[in-house]
N, C-alpha and C. Protein backbone atom coordinates (compact mmCIF):
# COMPACT_ATOMS: atom_id res chain seq x y z
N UNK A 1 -23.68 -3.59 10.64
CA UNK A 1 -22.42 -4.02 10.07
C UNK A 1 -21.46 -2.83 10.06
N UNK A 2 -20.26 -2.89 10.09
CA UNK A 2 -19.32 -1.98 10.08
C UNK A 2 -18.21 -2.35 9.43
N UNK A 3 -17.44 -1.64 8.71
CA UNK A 3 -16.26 -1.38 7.31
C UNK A 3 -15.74 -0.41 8.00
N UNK A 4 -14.07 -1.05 7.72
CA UNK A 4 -13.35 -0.17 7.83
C UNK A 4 -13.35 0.97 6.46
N UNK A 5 -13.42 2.01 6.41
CA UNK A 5 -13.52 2.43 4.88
C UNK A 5 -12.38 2.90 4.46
N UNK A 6 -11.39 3.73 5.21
CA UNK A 6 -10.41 4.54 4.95
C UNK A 6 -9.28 4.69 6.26
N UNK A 7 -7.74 4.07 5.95
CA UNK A 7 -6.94 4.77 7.37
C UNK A 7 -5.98 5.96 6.79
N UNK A 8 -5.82 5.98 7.50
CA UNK A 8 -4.59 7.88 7.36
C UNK A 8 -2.83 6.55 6.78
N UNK A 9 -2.47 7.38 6.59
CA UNK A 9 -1.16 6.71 5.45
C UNK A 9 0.11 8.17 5.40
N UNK A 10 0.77 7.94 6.57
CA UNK A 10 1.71 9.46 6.24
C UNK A 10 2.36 9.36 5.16
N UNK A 11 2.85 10.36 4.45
CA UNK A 11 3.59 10.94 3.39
C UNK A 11 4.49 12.22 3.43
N UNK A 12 5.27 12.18 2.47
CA UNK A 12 5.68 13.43 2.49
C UNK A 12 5.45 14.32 1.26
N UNK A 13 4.72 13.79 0.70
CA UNK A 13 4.34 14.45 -0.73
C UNK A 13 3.46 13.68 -1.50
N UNK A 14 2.22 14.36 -1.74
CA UNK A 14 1.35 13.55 -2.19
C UNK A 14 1.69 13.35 -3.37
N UNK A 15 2.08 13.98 -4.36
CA UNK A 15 2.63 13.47 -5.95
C UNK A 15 2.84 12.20 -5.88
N UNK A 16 4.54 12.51 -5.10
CA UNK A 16 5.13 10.83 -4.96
C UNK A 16 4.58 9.75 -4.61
N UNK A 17 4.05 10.12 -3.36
CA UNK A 17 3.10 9.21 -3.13
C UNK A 17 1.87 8.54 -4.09
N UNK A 18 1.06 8.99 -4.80
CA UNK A 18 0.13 8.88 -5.63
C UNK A 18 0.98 8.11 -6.80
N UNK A 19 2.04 8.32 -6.97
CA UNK A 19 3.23 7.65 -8.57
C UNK A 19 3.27 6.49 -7.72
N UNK A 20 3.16 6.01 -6.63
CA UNK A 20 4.00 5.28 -5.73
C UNK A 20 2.63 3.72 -5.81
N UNK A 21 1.52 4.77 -4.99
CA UNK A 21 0.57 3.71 -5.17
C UNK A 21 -0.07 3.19 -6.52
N UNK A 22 -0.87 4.14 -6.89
CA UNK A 22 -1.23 3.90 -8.14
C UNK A 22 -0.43 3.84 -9.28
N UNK A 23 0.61 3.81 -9.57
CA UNK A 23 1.55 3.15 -10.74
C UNK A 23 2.73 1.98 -9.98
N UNK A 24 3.38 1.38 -9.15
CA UNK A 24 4.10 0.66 -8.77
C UNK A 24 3.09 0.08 -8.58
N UNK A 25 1.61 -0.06 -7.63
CA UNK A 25 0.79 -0.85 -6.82
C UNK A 25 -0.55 -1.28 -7.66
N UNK A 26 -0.31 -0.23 -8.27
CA UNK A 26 -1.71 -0.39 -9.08
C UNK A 26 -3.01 0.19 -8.62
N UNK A 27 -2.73 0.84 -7.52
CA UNK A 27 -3.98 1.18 -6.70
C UNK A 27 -4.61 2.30 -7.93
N UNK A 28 -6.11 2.40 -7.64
CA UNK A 28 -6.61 3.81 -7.81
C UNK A 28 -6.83 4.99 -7.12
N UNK A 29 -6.95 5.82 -8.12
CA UNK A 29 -6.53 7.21 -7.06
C UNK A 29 -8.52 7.57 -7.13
N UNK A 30 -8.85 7.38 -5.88
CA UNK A 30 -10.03 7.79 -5.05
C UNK A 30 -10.58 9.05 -5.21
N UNK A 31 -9.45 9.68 -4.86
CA UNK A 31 -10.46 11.38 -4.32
C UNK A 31 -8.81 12.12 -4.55
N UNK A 32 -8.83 13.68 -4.75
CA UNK A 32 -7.90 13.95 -5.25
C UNK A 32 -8.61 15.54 -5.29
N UNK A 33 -8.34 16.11 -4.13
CA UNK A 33 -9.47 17.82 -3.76
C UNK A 33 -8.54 18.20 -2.77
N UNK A 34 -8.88 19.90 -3.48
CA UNK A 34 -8.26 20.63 -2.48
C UNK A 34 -9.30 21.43 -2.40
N UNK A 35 -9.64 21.90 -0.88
CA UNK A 35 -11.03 22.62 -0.78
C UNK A 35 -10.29 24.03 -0.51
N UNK A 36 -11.49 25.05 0.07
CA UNK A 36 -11.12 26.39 -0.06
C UNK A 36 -9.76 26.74 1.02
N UNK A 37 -9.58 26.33 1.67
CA UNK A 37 -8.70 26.83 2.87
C UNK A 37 -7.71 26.42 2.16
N UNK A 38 -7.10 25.41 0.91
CA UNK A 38 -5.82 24.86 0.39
C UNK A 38 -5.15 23.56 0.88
N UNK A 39 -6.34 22.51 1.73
CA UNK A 39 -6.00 21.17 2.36
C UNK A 39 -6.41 20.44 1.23
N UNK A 40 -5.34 19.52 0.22
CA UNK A 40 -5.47 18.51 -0.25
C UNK A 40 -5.68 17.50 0.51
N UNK A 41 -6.70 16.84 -0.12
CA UNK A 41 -7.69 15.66 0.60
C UNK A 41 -7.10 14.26 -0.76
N UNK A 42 -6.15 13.38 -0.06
CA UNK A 42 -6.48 11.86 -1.53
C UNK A 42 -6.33 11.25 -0.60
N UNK A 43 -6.84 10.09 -1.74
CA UNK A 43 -7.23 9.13 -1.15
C UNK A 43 -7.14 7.71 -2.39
N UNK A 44 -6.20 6.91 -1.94
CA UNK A 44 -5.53 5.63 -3.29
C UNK A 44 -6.53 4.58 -2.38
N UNK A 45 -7.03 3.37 -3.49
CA UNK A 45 -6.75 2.24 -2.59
C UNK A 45 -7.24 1.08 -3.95
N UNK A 46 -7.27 -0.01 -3.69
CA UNK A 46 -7.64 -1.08 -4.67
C UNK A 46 -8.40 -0.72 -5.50
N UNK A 47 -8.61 -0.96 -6.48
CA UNK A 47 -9.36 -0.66 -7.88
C UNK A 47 -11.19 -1.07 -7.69
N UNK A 48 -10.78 -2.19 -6.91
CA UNK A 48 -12.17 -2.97 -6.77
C UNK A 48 -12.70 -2.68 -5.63
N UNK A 49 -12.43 -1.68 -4.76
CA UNK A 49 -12.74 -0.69 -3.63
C UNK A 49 -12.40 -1.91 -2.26
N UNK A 50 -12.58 -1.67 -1.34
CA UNK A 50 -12.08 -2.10 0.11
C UNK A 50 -11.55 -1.00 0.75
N UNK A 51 -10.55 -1.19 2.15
CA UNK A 51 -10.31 0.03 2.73
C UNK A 51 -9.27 1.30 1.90
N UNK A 52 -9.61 2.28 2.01
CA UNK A 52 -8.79 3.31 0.92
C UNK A 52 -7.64 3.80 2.15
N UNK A 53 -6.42 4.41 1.64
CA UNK A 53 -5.20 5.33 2.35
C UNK A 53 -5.45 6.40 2.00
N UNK A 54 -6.22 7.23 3.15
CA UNK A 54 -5.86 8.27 3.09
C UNK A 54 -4.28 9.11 3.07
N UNK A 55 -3.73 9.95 2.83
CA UNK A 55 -2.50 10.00 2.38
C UNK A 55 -2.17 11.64 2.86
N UNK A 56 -2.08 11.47 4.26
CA UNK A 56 -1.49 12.55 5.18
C UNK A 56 -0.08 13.24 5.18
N UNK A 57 0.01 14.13 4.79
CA UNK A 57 1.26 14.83 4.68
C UNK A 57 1.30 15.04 5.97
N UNK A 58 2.85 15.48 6.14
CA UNK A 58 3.50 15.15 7.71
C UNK A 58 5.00 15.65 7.63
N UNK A 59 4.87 16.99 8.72
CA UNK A 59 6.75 17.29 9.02
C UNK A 59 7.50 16.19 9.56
N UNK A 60 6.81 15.49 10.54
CA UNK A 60 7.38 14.45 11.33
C UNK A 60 8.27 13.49 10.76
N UNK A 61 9.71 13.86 9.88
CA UNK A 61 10.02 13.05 9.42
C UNK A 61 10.20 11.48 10.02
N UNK A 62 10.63 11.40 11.47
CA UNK A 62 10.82 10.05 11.80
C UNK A 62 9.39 9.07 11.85
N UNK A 63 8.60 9.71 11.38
CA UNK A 63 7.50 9.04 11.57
C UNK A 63 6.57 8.28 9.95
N UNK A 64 7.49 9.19 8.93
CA UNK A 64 7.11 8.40 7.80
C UNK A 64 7.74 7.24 7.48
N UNK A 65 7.38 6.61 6.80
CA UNK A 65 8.67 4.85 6.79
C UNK A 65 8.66 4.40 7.80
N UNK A 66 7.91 4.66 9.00
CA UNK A 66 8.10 3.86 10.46
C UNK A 66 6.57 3.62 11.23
N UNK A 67 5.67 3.83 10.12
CA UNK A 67 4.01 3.97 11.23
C UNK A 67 3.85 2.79 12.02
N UNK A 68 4.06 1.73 11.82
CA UNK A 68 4.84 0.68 12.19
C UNK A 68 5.76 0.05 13.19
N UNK A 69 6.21 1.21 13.39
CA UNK A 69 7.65 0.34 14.21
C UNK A 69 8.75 -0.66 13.77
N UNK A 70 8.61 -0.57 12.73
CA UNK A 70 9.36 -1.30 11.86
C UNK A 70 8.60 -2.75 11.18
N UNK A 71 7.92 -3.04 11.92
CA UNK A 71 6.73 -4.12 11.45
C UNK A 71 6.03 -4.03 10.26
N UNK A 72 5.36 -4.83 9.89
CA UNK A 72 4.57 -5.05 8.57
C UNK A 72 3.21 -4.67 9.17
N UNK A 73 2.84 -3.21 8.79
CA UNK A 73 1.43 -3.01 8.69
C UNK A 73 0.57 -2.86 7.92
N UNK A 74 0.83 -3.49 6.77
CA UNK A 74 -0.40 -3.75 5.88
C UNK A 74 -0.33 -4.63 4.76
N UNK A 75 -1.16 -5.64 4.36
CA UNK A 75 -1.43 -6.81 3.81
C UNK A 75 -2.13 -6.55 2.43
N UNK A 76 -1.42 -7.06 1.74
CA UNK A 76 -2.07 -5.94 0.31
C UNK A 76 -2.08 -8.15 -0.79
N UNK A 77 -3.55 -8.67 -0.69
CA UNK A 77 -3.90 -9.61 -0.63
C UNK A 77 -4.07 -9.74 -1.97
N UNK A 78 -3.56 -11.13 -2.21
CA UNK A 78 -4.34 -10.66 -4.20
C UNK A 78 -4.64 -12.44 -4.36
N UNK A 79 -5.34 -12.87 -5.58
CA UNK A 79 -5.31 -13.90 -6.08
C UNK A 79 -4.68 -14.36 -7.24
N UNK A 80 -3.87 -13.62 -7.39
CA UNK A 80 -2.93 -14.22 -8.33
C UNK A 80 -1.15 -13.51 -8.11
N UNK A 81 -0.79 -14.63 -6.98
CA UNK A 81 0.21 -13.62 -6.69
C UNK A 81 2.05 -13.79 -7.83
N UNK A 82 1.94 -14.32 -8.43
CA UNK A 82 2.45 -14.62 -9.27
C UNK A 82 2.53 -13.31 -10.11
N UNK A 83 1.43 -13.21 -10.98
CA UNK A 83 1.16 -11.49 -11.79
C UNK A 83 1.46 -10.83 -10.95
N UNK A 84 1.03 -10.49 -10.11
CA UNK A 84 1.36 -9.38 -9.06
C UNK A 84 2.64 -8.72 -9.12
N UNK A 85 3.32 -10.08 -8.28
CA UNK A 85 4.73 -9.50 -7.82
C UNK A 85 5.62 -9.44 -9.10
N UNK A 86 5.27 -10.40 -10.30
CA UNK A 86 5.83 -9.54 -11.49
C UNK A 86 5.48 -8.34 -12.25
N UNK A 87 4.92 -7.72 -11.83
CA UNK A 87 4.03 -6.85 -12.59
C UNK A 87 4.85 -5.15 -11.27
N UNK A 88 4.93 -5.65 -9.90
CA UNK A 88 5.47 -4.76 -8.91
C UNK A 88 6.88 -4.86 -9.09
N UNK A 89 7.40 -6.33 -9.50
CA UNK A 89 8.89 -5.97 -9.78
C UNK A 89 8.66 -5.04 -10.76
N UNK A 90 8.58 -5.32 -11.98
CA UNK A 90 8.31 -4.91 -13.02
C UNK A 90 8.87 -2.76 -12.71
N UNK A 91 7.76 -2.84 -11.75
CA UNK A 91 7.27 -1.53 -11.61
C UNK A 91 8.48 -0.91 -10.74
N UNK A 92 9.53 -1.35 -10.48
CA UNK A 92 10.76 -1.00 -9.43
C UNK A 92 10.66 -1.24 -8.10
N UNK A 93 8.85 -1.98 -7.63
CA UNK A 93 9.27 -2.24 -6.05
C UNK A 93 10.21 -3.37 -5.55
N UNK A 94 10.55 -2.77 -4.33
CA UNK A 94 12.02 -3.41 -3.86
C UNK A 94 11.18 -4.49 -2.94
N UNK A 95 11.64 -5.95 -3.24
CA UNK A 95 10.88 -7.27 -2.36
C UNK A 95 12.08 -7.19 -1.40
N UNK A 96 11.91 -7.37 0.07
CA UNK A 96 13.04 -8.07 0.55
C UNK A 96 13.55 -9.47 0.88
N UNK A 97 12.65 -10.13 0.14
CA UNK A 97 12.96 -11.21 0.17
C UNK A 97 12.36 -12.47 -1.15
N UNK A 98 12.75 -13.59 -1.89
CA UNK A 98 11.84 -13.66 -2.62
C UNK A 98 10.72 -14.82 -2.03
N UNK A 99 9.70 -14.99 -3.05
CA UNK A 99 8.21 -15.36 -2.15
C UNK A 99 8.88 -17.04 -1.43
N UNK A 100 7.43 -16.85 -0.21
CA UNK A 100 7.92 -18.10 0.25
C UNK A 100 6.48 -18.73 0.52
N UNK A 101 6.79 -20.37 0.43
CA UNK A 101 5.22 -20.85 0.81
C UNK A 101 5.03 -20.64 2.11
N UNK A 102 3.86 -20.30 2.53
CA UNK A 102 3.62 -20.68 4.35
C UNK A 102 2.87 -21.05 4.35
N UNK A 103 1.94 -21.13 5.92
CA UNK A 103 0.12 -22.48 5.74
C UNK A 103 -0.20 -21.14 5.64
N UNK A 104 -0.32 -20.35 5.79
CA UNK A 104 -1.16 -19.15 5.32
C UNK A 104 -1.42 -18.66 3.87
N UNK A 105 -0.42 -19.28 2.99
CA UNK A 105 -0.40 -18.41 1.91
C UNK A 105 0.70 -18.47 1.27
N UNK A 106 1.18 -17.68 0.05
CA UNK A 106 2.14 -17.63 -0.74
C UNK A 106 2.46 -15.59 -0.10
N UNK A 107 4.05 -15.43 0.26
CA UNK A 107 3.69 -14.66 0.89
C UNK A 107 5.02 -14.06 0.30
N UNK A 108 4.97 -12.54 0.26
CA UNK A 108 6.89 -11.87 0.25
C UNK A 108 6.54 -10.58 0.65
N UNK A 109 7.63 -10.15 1.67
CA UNK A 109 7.59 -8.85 2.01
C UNK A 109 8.70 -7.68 1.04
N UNK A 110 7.59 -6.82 1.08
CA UNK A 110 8.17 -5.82 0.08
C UNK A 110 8.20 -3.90 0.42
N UNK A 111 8.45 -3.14 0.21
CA UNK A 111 8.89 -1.94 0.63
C UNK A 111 8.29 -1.13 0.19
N UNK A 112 7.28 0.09 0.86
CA UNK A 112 6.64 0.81 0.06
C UNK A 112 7.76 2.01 -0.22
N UNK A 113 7.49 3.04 -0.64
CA UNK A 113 8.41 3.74 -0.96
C UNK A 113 9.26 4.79 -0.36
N UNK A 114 8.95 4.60 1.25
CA UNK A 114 10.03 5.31 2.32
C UNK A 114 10.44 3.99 3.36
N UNK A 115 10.15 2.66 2.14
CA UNK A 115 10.95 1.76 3.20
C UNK A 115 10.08 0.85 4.16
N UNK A 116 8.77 1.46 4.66
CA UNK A 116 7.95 0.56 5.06
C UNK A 116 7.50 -0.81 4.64
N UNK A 117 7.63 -1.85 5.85
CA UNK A 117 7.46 -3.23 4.91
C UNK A 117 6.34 -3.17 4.42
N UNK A 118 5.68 -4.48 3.89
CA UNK A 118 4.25 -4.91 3.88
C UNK A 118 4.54 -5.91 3.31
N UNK A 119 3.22 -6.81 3.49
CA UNK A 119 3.17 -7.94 2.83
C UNK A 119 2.15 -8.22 1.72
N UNK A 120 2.72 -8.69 0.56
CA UNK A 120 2.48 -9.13 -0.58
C UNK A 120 1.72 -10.81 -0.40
N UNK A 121 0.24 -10.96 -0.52
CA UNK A 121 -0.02 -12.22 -0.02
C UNK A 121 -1.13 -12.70 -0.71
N UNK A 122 -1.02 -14.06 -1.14
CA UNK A 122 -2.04 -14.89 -1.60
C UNK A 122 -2.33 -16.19 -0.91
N UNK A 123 -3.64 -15.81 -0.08
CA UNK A 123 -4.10 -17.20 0.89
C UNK A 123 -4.13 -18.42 -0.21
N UNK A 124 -4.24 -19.24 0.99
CA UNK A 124 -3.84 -21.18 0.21
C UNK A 124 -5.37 -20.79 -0.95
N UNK A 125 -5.75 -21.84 -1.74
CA UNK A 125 -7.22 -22.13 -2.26
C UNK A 125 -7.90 -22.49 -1.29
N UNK A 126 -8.99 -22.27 -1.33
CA UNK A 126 -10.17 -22.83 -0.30
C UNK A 126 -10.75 -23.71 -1.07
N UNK A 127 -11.44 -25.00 -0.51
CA UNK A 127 -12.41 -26.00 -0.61
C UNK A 127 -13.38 -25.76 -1.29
């Protein structure tokens, strides 16, 4: 069997970043080390574990807010999407749009905090 466990997540500052996930998102903060050479290592991701963001600092400015291409690369799934997205308004994230039904799900795209979309999503009930 194979898990994805962890992808890379550019940033430009892990602070912000870390205020960003784990207090707007709710995520938990994973791992949080700086070893001898002075490379901070974190790592945020769901509370109830699944794949974690690693959280890569990066000069490349055109490349933060854009890993993407402007597309929605990542699906941040919940079962109660209702709490959720009040709880992320709540928290200052910016939706760009408000939720909409689809056959997939109850769905709204929303902005992480250099602007990258993602989607906010709760599949139909199952049988």
């Amino acid at each position: 069997m194979l898990r994805l466990s962890d992808a890379t997540y550019l940033v430009r500052d892990h602070d912000e970043a870390i205020g960003f996930f784990v207090d707007a998102l709710g995520f938990a903060l994973r791992e949080d080390e700086t070893n001898a050479s002075g490379r901070r290592r974190v790592v945020v991701g769901p509370a109830d574990g699944g794949t974690g963001l690693v959280l890569a600092l990066t000069d490349a400015a055109d490349a933060v807010g854009n890993q993407a291409g402007g597309s929605v690369a990542f699906f941040l799934e919940t079962d109660d999407f209702a709490a959720q997205h009040a709880r992320m308004v709540a928290a200052g994230v910016r939706f760009r749009e408000e939720p909409r039904h689809e056959v997939y799900g109850t769905v709204a795209v929303f902005e992480d905090l250099y602007g990258m979309p993602w989607d906010l999503i709760q599949p139909p009930a199952r049988p």
